[in-house]
C-alpha atoms as a PDB file:
ATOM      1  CA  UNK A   1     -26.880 -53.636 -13.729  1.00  0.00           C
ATOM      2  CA  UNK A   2     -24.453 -54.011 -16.518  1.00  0.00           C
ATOM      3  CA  UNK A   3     -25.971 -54.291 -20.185  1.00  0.00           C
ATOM      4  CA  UNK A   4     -29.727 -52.783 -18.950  1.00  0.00           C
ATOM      5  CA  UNK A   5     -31.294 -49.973 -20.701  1.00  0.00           C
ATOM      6  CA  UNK A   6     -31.969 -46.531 -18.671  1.00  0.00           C
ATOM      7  CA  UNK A   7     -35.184 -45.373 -18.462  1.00  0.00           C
ATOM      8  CA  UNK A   8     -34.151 -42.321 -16.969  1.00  0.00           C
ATOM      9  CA  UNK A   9     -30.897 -39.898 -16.850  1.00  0.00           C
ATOM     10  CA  UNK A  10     -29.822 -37.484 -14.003  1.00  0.00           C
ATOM     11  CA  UNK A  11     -27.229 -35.858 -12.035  1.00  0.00           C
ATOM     12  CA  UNK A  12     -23.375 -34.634 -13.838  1.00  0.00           C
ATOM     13  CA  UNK A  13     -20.407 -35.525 -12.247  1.00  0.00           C
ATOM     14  CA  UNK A  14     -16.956 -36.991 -13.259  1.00  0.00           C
ATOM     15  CA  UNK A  15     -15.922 -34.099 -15.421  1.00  0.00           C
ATOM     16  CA  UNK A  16     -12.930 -34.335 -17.462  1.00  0.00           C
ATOM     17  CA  UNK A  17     -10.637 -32.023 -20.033  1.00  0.00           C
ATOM     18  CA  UNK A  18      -7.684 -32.907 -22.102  1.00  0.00           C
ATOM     19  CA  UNK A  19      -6.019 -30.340 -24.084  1.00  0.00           C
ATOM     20  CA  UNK A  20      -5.579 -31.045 -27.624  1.00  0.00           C
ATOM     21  CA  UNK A  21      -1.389 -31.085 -28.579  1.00  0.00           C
ATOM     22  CA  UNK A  22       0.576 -30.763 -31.345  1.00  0.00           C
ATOM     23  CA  UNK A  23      -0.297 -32.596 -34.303  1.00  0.00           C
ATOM     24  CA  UNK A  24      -3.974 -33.851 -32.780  1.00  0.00           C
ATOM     25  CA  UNK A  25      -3.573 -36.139 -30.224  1.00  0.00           C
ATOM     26  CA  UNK A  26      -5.214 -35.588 -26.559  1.00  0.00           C
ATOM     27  CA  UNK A  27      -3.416 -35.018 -23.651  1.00  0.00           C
ATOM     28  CA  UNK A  28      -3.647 -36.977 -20.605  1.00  0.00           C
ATOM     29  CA  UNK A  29      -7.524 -36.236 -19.154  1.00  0.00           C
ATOM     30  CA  UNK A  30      -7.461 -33.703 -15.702  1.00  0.00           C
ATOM     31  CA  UNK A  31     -10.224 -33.949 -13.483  1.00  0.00           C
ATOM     32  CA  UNK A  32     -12.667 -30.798 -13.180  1.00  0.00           C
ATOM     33  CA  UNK A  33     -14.406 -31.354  -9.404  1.00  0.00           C
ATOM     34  CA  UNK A  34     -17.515 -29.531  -8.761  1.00  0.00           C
ATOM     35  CA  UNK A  35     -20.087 -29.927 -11.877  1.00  0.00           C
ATOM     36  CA  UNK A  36     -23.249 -28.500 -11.153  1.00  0.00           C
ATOM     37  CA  UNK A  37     -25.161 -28.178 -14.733  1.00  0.00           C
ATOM     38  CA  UNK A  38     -24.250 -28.911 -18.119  1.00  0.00           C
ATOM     39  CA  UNK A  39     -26.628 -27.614 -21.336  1.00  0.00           C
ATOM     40  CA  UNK A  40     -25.188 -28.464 -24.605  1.00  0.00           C
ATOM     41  CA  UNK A  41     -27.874 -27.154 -27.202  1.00  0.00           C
ATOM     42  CA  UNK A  42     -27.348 -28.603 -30.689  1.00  0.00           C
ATOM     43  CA  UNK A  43     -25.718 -26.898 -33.496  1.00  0.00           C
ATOM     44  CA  UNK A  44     -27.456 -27.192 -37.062  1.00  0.00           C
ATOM     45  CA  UNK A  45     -30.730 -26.996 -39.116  1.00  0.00           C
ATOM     46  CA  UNK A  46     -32.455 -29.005 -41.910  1.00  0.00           C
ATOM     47  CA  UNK A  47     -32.580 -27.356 -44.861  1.00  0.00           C
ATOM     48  CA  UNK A  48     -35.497 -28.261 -47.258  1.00  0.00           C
ATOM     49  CA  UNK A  49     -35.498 -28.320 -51.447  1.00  0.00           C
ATOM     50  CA  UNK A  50     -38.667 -27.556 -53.144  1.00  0.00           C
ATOM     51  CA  UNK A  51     -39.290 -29.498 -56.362  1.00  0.00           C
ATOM     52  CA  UNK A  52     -41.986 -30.204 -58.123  1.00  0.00           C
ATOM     53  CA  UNK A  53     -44.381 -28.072 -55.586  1.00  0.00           C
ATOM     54  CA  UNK A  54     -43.277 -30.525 -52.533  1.00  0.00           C
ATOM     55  CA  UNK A  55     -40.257 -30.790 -50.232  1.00  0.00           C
ATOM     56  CA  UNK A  56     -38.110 -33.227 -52.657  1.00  0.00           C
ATOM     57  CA  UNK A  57     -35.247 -33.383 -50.645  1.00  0.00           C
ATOM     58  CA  UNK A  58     -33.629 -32.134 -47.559  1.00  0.00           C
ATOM     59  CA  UNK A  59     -30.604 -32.302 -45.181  1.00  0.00           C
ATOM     60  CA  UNK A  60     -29.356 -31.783 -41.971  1.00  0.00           C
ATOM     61  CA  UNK A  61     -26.387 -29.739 -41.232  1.00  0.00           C
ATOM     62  CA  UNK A  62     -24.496 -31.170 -37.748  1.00  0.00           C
ATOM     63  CA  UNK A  63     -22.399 -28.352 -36.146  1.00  0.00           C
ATOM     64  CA  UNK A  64     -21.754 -29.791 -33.213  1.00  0.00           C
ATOM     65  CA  UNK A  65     -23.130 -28.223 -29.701  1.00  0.00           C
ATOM     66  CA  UNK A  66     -23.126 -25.105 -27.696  1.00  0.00           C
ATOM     67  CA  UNK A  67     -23.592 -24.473 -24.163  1.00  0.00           C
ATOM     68  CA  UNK A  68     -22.736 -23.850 -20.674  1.00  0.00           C
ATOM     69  CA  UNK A  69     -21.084 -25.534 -18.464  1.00  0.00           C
ATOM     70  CA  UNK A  70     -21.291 -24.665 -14.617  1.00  0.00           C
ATOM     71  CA  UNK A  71     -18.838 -25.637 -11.868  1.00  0.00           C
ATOM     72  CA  UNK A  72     -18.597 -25.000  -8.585  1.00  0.00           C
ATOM     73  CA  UNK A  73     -15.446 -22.957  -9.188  1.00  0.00           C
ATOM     74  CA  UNK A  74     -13.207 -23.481 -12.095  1.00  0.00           C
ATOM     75  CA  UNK A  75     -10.038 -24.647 -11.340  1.00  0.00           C
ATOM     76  CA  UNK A  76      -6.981 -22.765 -12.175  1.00  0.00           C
ATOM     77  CA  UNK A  77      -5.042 -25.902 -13.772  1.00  0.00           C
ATOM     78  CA  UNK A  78      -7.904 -25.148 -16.482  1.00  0.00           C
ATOM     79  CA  UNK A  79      -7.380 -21.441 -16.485  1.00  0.00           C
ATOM     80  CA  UNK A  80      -3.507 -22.329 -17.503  1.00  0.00           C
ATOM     81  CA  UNK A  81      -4.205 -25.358 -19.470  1.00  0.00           C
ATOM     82  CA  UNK A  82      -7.017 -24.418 -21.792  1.00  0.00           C
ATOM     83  CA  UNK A  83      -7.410 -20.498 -21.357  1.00  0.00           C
ATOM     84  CA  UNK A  84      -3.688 -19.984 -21.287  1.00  0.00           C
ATOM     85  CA  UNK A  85      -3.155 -17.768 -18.342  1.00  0.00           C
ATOM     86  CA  UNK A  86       0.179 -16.857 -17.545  1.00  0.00           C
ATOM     87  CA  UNK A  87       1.205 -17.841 -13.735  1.00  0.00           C
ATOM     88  CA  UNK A  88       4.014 -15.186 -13.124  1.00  0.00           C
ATOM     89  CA  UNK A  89       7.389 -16.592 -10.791  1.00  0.00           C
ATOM     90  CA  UNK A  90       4.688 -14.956  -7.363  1.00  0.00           C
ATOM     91  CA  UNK A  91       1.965 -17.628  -8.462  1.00  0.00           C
ATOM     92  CA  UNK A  92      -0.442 -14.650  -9.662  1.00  0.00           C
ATOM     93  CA  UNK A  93      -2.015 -15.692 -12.505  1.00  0.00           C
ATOM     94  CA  UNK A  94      -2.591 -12.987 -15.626  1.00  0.00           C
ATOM     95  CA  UNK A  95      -5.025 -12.953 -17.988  1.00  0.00           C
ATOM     96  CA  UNK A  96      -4.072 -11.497 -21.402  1.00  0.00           C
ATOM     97  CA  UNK A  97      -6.344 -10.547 -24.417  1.00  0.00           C
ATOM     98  CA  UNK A  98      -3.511 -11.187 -26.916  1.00  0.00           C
ATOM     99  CA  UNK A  99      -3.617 -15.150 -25.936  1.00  0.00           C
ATOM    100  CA  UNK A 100      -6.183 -17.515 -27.585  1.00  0.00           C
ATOM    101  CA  UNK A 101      -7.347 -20.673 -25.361  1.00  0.00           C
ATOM    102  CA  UNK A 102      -6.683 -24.175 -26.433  1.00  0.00           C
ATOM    103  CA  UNK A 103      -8.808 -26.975 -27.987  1.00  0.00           C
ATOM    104  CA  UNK A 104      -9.363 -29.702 -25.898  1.00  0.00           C
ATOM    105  CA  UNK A 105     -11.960 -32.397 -25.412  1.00  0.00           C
ATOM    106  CA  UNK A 106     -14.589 -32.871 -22.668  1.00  0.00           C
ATOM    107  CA  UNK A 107     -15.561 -35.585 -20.951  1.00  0.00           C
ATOM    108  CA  UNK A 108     -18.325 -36.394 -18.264  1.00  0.00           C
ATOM    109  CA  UNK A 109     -20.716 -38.897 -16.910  1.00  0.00           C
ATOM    110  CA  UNK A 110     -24.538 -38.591 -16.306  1.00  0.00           C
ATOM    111  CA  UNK A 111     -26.242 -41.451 -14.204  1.00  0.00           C
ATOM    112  CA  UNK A 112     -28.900 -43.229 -15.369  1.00  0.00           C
ATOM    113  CA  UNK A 113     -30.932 -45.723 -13.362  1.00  0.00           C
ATOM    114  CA  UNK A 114     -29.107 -48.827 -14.397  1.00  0.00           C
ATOM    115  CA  UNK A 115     -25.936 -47.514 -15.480  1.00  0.00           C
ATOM    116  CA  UNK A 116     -23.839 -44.456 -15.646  1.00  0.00           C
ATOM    117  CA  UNK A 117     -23.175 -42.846 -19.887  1.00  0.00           C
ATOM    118  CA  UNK A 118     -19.894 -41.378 -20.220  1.00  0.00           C
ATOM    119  CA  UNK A 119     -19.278 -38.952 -22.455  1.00  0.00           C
ATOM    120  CA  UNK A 120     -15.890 -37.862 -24.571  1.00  0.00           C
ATOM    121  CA  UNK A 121     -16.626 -34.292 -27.060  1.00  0.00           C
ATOM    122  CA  UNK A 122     -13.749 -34.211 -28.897  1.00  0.00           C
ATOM    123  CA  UNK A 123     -13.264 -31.068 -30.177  1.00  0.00           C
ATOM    124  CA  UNK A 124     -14.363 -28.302 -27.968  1.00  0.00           C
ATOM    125  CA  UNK A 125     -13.015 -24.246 -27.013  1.00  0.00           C
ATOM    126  CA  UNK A 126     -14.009 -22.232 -23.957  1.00  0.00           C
ATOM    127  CA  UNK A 127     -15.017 -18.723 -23.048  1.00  0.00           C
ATOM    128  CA  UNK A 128     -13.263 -17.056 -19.382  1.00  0.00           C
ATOM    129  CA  UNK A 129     -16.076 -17.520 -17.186  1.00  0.00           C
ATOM    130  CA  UNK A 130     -17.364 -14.673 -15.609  1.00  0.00           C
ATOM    131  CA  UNK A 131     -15.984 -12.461 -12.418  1.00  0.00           C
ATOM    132  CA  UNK A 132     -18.772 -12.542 -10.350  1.00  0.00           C
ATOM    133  CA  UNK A 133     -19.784 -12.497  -6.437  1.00  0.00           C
ATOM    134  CA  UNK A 134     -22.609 -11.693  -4.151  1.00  0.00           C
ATOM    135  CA  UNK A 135     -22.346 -10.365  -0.550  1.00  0.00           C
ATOM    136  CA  UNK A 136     -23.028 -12.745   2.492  1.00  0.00           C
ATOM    137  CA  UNK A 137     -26.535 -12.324   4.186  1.00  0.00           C
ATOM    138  CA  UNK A 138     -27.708 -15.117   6.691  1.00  0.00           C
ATOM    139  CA  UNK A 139     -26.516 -18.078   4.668  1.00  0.00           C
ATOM    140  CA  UNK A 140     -23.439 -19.212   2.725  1.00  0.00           C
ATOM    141  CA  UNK A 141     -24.820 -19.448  -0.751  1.00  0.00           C
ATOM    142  CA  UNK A 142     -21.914 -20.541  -2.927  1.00  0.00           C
ATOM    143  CA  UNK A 143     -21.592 -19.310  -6.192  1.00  0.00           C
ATOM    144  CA  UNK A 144     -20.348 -20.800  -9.447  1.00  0.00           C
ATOM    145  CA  UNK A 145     -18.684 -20.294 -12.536  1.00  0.00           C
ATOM    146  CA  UNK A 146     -20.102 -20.904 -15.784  1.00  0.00           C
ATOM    147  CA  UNK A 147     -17.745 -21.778 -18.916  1.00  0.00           C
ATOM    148  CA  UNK A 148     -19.764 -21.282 -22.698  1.00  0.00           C
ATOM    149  CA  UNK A 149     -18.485 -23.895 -24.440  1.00  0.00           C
ATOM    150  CA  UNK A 150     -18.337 -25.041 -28.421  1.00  0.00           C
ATOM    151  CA  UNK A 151     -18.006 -28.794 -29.559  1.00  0.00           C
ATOM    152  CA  UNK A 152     -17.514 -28.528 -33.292  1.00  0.00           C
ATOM    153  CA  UNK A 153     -16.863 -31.870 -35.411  1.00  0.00           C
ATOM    154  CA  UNK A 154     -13.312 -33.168 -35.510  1.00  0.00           C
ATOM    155  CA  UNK A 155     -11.361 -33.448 -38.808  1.00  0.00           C
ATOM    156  CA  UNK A 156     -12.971 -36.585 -39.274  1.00  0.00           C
ATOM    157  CA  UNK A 157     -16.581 -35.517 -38.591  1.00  0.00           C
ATOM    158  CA  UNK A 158     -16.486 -37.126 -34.935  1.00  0.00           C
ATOM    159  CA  UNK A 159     -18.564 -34.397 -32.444  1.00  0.00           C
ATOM    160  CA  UNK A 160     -18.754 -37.077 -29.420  1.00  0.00           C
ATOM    161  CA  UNK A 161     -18.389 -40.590 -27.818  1.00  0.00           C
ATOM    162  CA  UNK A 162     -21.344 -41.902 -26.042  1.00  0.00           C
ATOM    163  CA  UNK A 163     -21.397 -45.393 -24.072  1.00  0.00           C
ATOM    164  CA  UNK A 164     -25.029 -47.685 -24.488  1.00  0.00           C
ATOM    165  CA  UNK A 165     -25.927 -50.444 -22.905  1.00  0.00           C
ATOM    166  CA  UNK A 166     -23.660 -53.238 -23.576  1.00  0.00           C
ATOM    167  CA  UNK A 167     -20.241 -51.623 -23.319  1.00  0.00           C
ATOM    168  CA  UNK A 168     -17.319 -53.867 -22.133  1.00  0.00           C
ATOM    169  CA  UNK A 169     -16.832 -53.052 -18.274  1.00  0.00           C
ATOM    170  CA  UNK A 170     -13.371 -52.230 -19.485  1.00  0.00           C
ATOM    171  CA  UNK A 171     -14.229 -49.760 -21.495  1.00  0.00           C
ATOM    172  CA  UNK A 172     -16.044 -47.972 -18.430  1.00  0.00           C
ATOM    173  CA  UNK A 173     -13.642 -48.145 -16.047  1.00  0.00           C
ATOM    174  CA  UNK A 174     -10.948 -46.811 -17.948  1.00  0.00           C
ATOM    175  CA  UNK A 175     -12.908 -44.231 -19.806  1.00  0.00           C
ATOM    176  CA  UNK A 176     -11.430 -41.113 -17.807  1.00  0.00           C
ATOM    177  CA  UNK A 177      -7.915 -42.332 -18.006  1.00  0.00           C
ATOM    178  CA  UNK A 178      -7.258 -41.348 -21.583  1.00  0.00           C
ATOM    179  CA  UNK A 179      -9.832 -39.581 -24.502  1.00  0.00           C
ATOM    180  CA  UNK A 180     -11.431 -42.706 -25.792  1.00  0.00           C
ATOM    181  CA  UNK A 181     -11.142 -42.933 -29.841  1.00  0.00           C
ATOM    182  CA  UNK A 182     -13.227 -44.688 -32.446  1.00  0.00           C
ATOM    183  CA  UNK A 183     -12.279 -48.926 -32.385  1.00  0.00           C
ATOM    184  CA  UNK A 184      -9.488 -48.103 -29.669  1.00  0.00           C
ATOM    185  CA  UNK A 185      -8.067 -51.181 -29.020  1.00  0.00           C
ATOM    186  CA  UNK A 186      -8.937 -52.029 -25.387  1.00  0.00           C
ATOM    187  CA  UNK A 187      -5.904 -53.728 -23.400  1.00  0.00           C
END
């Protein structure tokens, strides 16, 4: 129901990364299947002045976010992309401590009950994720991977895009197809 408020958010899915090139622009966004959680905790703190025995002024400092962000199994386009492992001429992929990962932005979509958000973080870096495993017993339980992630402020200030209710149907369905910008002129 296009241009209706949500009363209520739920369920992650559509996840996106572009790497951040040369010079600042995004790459082209590469799907990341499999979300299962994301928890992005905000980064900052007021910080009071005392004057005149009362607070007489005070700020707040925005750092961005911090979290995790769990997937089914993270893919190995990522690994290479963003965490710059090496894929050797056997297609073994190596991991080396002298490399450090890329920038790139994230993008995802939460549901709502009228209409989907869709997110863009601009200017994010990744941790590896864990090695981890757990034997079989009478189930398959799959496991996941878990990435900690940091969305600092761009060199503008910009932390995120956020659609509202409102938003040019446009705008939506092209949302994954590139990082979407402040004003970006829709075609």
């Amino acid at each position: 129901m296009p241009g209706e408020k949500n009363k209520v958010k739920f369920n992650i899915k559509n996840v996106h990364y572009a790497v951040i090139e040369e010079g600042g622009s995004f790459g082209t966004p590469v799907a990341m299947p499999g979300a299962v959680s994301l928890s992005l905790e905000q980064q900052g703190e007021i910080t009071p002045f005392y004057a005149d025995g009362i607070v007489f002024y005070q700020s707040a400092s925005n750092g961005g976010y911090s979290g995790d962000l769990e997937v089914a199994l993270v893919p190995d386009e990522f690994r290479k992309d963003v965490l710059q492992e090496e894929e050797d001429t056997n297609k073994v992929l190596f991991e080396n401590a002298n490399k450090n990962g890329k920038s790139f932005a994230l993008g995802f979509q939460i549901d709502g009950d009228k209409e989907p958000t869709l997110f863009w973080f601009f200017n994010c870096t990744a941790t590896r994720p864990n090695v981890e495993s757990e034997t079989t017993e009478d189930t398959k339980e799959p496991g996941t991977d878990t990435l900690t992630i940091s969305c600092a402020p761009d060199e503008n200030g910009d932390v995120r895009a956020k659609t509202q209710a409102g938003v040019a149907e446009n705008i939506r369905t092209e949302w994954f197809d590139e990082v979407y910008t402040k004003n970006k002129v829709q075609a």
